[in-house]
PDB file of N, CA and C in Angstrom:
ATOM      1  N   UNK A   1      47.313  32.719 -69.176  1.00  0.00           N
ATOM      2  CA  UNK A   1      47.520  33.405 -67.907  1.00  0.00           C
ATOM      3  C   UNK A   1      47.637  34.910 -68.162  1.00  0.00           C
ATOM      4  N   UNK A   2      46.658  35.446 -67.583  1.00  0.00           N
ATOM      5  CA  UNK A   2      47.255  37.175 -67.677  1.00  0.00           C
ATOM      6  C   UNK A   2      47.977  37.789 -66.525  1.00  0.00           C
ATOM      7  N   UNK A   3      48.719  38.842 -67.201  1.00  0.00           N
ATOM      8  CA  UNK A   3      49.723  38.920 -66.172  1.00  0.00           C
ATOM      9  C   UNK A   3      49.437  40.534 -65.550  1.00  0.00           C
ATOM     10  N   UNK A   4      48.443  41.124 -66.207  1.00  0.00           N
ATOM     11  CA  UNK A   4      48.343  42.229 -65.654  1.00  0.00           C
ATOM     12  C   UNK A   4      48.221  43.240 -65.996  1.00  0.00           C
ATOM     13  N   UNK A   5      49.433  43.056 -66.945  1.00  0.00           N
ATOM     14  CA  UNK A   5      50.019  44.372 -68.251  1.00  0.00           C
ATOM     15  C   UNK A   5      49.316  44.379 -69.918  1.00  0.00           C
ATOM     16  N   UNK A   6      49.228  45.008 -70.491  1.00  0.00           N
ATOM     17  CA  UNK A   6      48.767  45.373 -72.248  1.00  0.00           C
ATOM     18  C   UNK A   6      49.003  46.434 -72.936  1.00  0.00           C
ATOM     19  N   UNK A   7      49.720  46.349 -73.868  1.00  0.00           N
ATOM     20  CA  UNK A   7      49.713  47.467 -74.956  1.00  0.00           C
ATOM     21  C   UNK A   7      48.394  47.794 -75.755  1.00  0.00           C
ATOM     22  N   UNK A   8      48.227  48.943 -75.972  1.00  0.00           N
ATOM     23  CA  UNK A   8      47.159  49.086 -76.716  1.00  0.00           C
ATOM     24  C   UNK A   8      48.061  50.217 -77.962  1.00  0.00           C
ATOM     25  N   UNK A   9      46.961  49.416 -79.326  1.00  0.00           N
ATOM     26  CA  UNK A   9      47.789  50.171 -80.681  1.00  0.00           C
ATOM     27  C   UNK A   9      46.328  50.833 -80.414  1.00  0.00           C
ATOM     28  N   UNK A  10      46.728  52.387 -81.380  1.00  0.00           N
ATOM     29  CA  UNK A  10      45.356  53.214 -81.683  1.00  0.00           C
ATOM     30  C   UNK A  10      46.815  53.955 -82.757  1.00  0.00           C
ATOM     31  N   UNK A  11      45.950  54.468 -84.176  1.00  0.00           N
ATOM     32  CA  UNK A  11      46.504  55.244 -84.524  1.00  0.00           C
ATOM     33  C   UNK A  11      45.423  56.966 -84.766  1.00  0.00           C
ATOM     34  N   UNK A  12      46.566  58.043 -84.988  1.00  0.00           N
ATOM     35  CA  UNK A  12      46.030  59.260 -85.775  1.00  0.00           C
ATOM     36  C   UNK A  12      46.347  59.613 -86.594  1.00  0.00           C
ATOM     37  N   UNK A  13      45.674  61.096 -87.154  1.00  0.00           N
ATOM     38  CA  UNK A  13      45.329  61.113 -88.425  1.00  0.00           C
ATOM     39  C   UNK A  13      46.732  62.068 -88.515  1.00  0.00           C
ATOM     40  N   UNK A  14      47.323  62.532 -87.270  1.00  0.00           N
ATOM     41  CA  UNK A  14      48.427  63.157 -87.572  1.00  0.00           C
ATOM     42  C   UNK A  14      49.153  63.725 -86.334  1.00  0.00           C
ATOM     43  N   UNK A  15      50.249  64.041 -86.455  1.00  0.00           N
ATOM     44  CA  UNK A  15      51.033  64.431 -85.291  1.00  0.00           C
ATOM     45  C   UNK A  15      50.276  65.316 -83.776  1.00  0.00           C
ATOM     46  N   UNK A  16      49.649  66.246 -84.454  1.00  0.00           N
ATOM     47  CA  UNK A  16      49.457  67.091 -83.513  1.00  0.00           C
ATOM     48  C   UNK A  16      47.548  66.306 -83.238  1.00  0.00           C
ATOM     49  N   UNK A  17      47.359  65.251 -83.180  1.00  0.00           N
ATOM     50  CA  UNK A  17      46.004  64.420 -82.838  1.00  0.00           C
ATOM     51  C   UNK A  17      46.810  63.345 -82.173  1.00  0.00           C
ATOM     52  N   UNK A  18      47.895  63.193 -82.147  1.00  0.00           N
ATOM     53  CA  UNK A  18      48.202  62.115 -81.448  1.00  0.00           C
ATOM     54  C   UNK A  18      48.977  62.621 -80.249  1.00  0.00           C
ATOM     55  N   UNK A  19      49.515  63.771 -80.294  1.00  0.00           N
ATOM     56  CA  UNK A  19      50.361  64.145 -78.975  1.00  0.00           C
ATOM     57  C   UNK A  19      49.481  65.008 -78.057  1.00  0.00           C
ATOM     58  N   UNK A  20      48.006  65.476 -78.964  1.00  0.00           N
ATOM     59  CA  UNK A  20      46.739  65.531 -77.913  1.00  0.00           C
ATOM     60  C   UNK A  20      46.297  64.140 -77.160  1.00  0.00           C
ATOM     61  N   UNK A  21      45.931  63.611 -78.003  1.00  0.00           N
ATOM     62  CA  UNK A  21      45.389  62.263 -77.174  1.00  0.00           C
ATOM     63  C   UNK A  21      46.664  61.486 -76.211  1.00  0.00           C
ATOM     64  N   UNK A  22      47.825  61.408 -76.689  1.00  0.00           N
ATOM     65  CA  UNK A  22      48.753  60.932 -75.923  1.00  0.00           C
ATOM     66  C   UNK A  22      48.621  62.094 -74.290  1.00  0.00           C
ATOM     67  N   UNK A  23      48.486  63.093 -74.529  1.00  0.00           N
ATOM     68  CA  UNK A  23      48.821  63.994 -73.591  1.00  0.00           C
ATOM     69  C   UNK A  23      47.541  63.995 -72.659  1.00  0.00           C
ATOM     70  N   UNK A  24      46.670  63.978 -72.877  1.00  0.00           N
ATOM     71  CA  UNK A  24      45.292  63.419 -72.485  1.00  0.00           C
ATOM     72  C   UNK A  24      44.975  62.181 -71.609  1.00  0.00           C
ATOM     73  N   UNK A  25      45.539  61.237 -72.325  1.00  0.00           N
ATOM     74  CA  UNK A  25      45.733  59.600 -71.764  1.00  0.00           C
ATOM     75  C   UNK A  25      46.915  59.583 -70.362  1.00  0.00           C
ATOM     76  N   UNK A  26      48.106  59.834 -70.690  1.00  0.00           N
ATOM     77  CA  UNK A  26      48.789  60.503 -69.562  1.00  0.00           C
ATOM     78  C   UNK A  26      48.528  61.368 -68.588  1.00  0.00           C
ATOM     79  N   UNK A  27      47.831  62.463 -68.880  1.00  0.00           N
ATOM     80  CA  UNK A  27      47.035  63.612 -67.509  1.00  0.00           C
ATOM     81  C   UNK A  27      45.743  62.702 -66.622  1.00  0.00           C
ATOM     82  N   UNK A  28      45.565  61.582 -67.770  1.00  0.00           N
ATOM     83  CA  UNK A  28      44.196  61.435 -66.469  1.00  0.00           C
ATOM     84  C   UNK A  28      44.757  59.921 -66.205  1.00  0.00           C
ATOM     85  N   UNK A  29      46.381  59.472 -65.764  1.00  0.00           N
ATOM     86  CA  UNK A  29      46.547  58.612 -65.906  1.00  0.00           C
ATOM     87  C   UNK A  29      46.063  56.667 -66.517  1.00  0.00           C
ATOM     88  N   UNK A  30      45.837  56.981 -67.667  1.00  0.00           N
ATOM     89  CA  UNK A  30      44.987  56.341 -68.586  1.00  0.00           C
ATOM     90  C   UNK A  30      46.676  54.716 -68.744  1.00  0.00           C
ATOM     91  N   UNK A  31      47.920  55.633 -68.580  1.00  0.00           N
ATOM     92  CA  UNK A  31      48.911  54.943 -69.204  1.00  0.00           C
ATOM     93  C   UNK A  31      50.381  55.373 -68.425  1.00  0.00           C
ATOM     94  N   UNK A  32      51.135  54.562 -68.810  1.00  0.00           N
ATOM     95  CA  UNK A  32      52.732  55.229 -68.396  1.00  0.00           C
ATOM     96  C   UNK A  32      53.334  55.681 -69.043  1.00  0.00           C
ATOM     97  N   UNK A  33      52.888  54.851 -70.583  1.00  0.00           N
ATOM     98  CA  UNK A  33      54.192  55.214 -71.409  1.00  0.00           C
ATOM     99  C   UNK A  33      53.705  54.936 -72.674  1.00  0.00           C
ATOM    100  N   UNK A  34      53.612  56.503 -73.821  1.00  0.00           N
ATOM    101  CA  UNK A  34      52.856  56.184 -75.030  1.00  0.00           C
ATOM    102  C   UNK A  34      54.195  56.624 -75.984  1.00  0.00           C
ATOM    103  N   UNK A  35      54.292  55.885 -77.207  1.00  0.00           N
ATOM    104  CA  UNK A  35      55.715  55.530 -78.005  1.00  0.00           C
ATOM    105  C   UNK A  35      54.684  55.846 -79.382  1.00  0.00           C
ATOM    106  N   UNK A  36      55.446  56.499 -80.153  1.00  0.00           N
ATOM    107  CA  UNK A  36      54.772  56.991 -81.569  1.00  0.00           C
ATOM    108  C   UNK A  36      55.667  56.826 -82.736  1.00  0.00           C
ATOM    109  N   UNK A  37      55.230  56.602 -84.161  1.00  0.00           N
ATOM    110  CA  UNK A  37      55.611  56.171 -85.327  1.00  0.00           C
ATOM    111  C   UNK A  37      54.787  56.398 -86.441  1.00  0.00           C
ATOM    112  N   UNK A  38      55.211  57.563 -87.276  1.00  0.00           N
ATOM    113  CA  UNK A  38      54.569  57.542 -88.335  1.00  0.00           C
ATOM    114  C   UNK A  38      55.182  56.485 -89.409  1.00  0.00           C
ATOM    115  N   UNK A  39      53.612  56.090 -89.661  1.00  0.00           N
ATOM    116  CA  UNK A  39      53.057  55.131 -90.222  1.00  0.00           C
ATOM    117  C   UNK A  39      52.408  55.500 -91.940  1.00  0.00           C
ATOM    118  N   UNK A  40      52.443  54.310 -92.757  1.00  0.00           N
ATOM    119  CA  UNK A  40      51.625  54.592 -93.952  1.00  0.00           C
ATOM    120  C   UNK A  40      50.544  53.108 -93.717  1.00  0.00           C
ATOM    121  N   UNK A  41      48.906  54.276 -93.640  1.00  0.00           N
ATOM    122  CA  UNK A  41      48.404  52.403 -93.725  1.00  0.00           C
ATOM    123  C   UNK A  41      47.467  52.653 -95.048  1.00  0.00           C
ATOM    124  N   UNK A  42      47.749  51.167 -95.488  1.00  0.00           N
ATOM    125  CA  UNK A  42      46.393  50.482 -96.444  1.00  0.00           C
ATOM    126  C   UNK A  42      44.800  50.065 -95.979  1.00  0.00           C
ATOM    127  N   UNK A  43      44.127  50.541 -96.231  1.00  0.00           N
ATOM    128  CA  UNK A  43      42.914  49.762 -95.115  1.00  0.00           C
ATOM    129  C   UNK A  43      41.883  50.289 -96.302  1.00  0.00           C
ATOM    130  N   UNK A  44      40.360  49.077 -96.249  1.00  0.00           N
ATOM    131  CA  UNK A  44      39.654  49.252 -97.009  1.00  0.00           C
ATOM    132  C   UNK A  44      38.467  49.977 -95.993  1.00  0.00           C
ATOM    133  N   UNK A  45      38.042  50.988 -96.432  1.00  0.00           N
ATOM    134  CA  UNK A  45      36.457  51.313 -95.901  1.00  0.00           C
ATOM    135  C   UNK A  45      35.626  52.261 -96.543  1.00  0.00           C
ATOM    136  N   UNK A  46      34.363  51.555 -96.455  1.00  0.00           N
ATOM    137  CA  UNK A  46      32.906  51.642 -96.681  1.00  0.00           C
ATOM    138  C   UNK A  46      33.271  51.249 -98.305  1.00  0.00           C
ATOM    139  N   UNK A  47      34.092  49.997 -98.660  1.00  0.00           N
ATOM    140  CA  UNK A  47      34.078  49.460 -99.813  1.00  0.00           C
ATOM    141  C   UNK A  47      35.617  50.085-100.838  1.00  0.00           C
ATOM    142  N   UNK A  48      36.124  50.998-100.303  1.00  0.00           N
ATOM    143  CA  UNK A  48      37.345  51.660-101.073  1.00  0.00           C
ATOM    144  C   UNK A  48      38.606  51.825-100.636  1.00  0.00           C
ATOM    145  N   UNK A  49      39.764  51.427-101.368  1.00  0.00           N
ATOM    146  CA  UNK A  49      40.780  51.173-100.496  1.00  0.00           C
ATOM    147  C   UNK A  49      41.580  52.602-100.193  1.00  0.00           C
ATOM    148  N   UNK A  50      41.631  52.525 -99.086  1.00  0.00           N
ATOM    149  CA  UNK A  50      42.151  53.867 -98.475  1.00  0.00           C
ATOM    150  C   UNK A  50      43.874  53.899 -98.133  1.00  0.00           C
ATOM    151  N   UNK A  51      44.304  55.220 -98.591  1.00  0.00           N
ATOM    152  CA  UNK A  51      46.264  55.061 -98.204  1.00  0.00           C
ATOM    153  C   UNK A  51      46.226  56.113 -97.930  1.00  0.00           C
ATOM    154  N   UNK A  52      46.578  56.215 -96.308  1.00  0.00           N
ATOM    155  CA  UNK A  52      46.904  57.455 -95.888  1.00  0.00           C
ATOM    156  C   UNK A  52      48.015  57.517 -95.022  1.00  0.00           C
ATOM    157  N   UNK A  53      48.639  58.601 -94.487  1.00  0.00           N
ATOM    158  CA  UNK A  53      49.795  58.548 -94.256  1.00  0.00           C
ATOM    159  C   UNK A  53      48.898  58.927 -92.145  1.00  0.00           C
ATOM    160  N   UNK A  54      49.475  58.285 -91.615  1.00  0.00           N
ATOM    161  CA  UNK A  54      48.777  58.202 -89.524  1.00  0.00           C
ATOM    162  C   UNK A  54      50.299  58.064 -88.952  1.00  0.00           C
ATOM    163  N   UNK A  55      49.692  58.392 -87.535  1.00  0.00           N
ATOM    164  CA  UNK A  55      50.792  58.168 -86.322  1.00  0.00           C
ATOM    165  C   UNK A  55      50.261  57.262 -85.659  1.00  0.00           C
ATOM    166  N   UNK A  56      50.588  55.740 -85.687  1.00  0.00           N
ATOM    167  CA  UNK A  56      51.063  54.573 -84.451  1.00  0.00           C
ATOM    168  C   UNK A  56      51.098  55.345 -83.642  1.00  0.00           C
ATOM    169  N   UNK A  57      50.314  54.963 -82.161  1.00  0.00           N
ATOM    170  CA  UNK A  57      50.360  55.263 -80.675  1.00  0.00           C
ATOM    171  C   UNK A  57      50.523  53.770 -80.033  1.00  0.00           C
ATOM    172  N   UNK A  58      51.758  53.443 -79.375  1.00  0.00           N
ATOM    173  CA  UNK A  58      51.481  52.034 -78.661  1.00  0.00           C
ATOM    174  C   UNK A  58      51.978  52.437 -77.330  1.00  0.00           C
ATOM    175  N   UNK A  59      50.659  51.863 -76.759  1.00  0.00           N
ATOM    176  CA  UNK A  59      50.510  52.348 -75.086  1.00  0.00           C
ATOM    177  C   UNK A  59      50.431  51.651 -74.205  1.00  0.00           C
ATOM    178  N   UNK A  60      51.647  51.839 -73.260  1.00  0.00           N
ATOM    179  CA  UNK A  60      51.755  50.589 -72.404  1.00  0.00           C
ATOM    180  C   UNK A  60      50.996  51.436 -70.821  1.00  0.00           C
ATOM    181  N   UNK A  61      50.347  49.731 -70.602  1.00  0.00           N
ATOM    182  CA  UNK A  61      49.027  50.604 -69.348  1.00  0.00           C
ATOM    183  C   UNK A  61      49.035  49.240 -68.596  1.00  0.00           C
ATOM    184  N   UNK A  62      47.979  48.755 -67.478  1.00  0.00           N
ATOM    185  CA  UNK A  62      47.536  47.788 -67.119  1.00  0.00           C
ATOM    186  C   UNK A  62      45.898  47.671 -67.268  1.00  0.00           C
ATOM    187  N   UNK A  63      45.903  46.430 -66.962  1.00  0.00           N
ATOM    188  CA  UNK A  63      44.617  45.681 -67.376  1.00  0.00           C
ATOM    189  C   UNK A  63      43.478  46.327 -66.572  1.00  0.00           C
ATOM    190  N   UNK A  64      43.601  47.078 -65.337  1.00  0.00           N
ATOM    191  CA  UNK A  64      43.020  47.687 -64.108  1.00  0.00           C
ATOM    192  C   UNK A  64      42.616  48.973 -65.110  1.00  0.00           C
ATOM    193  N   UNK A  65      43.388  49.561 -65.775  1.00  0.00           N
ATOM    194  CA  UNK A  65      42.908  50.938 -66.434  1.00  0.00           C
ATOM    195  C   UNK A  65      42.396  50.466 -68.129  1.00  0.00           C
ATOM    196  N   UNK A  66      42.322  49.346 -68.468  1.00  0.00           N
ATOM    197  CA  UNK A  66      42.159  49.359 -69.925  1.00  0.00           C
ATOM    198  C   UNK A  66      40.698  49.794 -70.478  1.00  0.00           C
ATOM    199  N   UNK A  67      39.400  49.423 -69.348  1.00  0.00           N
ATOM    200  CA  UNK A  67      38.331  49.919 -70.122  1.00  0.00           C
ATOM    201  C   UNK A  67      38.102  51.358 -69.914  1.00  0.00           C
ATOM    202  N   UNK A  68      38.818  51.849 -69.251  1.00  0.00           N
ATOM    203  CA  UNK A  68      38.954  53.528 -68.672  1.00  0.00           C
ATOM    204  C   UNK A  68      39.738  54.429 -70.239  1.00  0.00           C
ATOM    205  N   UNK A  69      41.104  53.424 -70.449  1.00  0.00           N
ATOM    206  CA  UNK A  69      41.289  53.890 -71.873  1.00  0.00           C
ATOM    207  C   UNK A  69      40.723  53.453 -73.091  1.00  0.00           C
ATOM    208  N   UNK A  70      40.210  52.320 -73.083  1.00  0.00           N
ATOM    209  CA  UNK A  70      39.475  52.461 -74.305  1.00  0.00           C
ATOM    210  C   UNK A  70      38.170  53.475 -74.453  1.00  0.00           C
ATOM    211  N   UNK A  71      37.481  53.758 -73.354  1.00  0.00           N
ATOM    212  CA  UNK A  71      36.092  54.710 -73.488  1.00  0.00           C
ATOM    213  C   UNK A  71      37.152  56.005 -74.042  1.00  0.00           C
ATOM    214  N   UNK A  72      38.160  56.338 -72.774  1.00  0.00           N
ATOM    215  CA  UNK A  72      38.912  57.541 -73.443  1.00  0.00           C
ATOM    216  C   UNK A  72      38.719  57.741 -75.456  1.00  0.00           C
ATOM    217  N   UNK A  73      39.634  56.670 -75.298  1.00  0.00           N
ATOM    218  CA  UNK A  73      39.927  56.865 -77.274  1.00  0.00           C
ATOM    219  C   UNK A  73      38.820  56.891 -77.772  1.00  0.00           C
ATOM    220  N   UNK A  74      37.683  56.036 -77.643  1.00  0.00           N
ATOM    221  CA  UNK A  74      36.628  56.468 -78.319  1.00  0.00           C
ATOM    222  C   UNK A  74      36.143  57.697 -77.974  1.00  0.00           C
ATOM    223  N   UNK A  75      35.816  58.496 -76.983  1.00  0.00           N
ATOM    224  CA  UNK A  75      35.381  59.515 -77.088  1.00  0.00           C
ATOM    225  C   UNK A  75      36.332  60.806 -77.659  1.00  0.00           C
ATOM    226  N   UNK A  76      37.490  60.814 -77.751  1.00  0.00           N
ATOM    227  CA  UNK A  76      38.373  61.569 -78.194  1.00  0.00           C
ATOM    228  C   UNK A  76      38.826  61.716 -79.415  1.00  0.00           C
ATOM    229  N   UNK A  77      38.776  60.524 -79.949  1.00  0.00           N
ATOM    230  CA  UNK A  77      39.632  60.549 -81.078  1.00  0.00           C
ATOM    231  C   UNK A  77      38.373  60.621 -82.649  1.00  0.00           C
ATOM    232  N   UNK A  78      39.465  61.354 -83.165  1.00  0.00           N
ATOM    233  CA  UNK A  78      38.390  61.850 -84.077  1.00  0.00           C
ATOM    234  C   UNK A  78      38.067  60.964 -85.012  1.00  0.00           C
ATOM    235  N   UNK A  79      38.484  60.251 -85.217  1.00  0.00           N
ATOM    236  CA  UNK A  79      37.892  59.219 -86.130  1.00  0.00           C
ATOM    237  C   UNK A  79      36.771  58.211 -86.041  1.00  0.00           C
ATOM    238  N   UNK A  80      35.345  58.053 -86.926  1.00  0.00           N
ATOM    239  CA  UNK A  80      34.064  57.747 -86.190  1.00  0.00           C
ATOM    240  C   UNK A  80      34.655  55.643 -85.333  1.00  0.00           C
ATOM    241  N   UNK A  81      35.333  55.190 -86.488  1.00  0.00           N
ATOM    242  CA  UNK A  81      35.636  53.633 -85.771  1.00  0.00           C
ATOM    243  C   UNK A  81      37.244  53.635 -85.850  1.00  0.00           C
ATOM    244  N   UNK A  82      37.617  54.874 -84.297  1.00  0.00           N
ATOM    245  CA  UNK A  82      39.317  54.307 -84.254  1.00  0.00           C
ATOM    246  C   UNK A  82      39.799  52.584 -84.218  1.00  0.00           C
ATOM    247  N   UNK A  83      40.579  52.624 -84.188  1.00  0.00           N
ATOM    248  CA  UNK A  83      41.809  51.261 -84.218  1.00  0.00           C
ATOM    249  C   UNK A  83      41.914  51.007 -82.505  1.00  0.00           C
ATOM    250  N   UNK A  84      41.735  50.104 -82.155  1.00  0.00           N
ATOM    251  CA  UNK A  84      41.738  50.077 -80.426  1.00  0.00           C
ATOM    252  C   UNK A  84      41.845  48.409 -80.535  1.00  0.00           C
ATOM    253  N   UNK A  85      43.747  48.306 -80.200  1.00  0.00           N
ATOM    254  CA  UNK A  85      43.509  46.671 -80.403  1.00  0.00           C
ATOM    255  C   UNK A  85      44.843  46.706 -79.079  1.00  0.00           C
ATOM    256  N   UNK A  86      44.208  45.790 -78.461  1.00  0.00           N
ATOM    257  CA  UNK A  86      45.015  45.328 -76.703  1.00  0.00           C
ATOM    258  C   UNK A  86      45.827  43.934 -77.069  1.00  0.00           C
ATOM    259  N   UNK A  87      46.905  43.912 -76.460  1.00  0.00           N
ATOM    260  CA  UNK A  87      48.136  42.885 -76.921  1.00  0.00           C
ATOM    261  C   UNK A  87      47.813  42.567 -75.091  1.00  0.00           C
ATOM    262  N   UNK A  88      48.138  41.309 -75.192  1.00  0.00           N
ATOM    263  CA  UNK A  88      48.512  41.042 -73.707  1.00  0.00           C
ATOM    264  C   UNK A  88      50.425  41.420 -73.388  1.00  0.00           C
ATOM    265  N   UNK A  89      50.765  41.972 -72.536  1.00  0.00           N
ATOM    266  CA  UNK A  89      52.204  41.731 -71.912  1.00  0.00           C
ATOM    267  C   UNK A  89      52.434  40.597 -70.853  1.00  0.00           C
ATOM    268  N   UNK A  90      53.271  39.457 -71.687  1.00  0.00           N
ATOM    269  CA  UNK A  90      53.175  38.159 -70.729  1.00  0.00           C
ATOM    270  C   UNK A  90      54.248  38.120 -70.209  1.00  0.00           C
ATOM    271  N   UNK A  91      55.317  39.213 -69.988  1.00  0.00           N
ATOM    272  CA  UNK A  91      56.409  39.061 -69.430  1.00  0.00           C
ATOM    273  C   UNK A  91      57.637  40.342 -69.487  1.00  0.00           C
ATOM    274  N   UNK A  92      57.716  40.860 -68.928  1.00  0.00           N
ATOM    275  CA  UNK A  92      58.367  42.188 -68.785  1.00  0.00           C
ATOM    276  C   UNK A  92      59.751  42.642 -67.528  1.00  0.00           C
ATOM    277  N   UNK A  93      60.462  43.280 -67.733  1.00  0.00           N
ATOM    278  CA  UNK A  93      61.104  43.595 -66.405  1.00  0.00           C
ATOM    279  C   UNK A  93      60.513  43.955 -65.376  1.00  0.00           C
ATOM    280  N   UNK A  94      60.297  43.378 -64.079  1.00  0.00           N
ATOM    281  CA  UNK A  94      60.109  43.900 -62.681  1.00  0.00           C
ATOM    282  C   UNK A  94      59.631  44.889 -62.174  1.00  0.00           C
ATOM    283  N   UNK A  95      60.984  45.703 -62.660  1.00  0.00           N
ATOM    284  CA  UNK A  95      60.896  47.629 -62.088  1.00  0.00           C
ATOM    285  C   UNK A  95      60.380  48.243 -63.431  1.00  0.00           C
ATOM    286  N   UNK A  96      59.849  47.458 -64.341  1.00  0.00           N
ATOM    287  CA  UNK A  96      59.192  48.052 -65.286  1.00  0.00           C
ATOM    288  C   UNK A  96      57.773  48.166 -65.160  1.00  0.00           C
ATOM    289  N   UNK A  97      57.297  46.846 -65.153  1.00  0.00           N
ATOM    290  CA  UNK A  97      55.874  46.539 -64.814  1.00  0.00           C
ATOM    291  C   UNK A  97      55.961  47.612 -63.271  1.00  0.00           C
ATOM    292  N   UNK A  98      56.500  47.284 -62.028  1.00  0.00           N
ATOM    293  CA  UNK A  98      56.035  48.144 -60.978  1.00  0.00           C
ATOM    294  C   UNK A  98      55.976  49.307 -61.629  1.00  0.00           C
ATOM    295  N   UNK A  99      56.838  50.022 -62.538  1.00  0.00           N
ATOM    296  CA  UNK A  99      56.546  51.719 -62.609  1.00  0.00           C
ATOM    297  C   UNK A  99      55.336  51.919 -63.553  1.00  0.00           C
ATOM    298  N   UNK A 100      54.950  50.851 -64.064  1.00  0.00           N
ATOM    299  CA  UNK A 100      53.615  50.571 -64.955  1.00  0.00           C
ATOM    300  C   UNK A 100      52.635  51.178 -63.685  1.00  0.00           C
ATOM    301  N   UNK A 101      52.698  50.403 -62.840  1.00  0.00           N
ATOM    302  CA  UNK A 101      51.584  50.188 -61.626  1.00  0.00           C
ATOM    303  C   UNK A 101      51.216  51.441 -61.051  1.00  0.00           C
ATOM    304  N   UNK A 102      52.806  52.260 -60.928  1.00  0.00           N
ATOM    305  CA  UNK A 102      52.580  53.029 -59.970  1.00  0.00           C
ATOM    306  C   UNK A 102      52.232  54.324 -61.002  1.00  0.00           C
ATOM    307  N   UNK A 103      52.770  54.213 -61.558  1.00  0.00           N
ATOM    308  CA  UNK A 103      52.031  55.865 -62.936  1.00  0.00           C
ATOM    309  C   UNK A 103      50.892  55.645 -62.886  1.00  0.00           C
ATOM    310  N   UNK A 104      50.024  54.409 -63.118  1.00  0.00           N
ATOM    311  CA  UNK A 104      48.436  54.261 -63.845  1.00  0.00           C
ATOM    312  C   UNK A 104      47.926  54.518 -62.143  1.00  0.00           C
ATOM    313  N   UNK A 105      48.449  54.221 -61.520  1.00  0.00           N
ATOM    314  CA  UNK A 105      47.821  54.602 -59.934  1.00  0.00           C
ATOM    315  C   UNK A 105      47.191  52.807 -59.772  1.00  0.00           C
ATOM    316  N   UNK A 106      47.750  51.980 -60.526  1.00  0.00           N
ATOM    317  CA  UNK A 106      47.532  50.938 -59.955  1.00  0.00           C
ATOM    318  C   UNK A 106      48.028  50.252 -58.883  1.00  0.00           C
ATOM    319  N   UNK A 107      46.932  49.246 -57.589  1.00  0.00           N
ATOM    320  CA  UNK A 107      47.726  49.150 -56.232  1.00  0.00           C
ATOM    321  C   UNK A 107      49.373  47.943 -56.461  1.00  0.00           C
TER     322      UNK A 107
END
């Protein structure tokens, strides 16, 4: 059952790339509410294992704006294949989800 709501993880390559794109995603109401955490990730690519030190963005939005933010992040974010992974929210407070609704300009 979906309920409406989703977090989306995306990370950056560093503070001041993530409180652009956060600030970005918020002005064109993309989201309500973006929560940040620097992060250390492991990840292998184009065959070599990579450790770099990123900022976690987890962004709480609804399902009405999600392909609006995912085109966002891809076109913004500087990295050629960002991280763009959607969690369902199957259950939340009330006056939470409504202020979800009403920030993203959802009816």
């Amino acid at each position: 059952m979906e309920s409406g709501y989703c977090m989306v993880i995306t990370t950056a390559p560093d503070q001041e790339e993530a409180e652009k794109m956060a600030e970005g995603i918020l002005n064109n109401q993309l989201a309500a509410c973006i929560q940040m955490a620097d992060i250390r990730s492991f990840f292998l690519w184009e065959g070599e294992l990579q450790k770099e030190s990123e900022v976690a963005l987890y962004i709480k939005t609804t399902e009405a704006r999600y392909s609006k933010l995912e085109a966002y992040i891809e076109e913004y974010h500087p990295y050629d294949v960002p991280e763009i992974i959607k969690l369902p929210i199957t259950g939340g407070l009330p006056g939470y989800l409504n202020w979800l609704d009403s920030t993203t300009g959802a009816p």
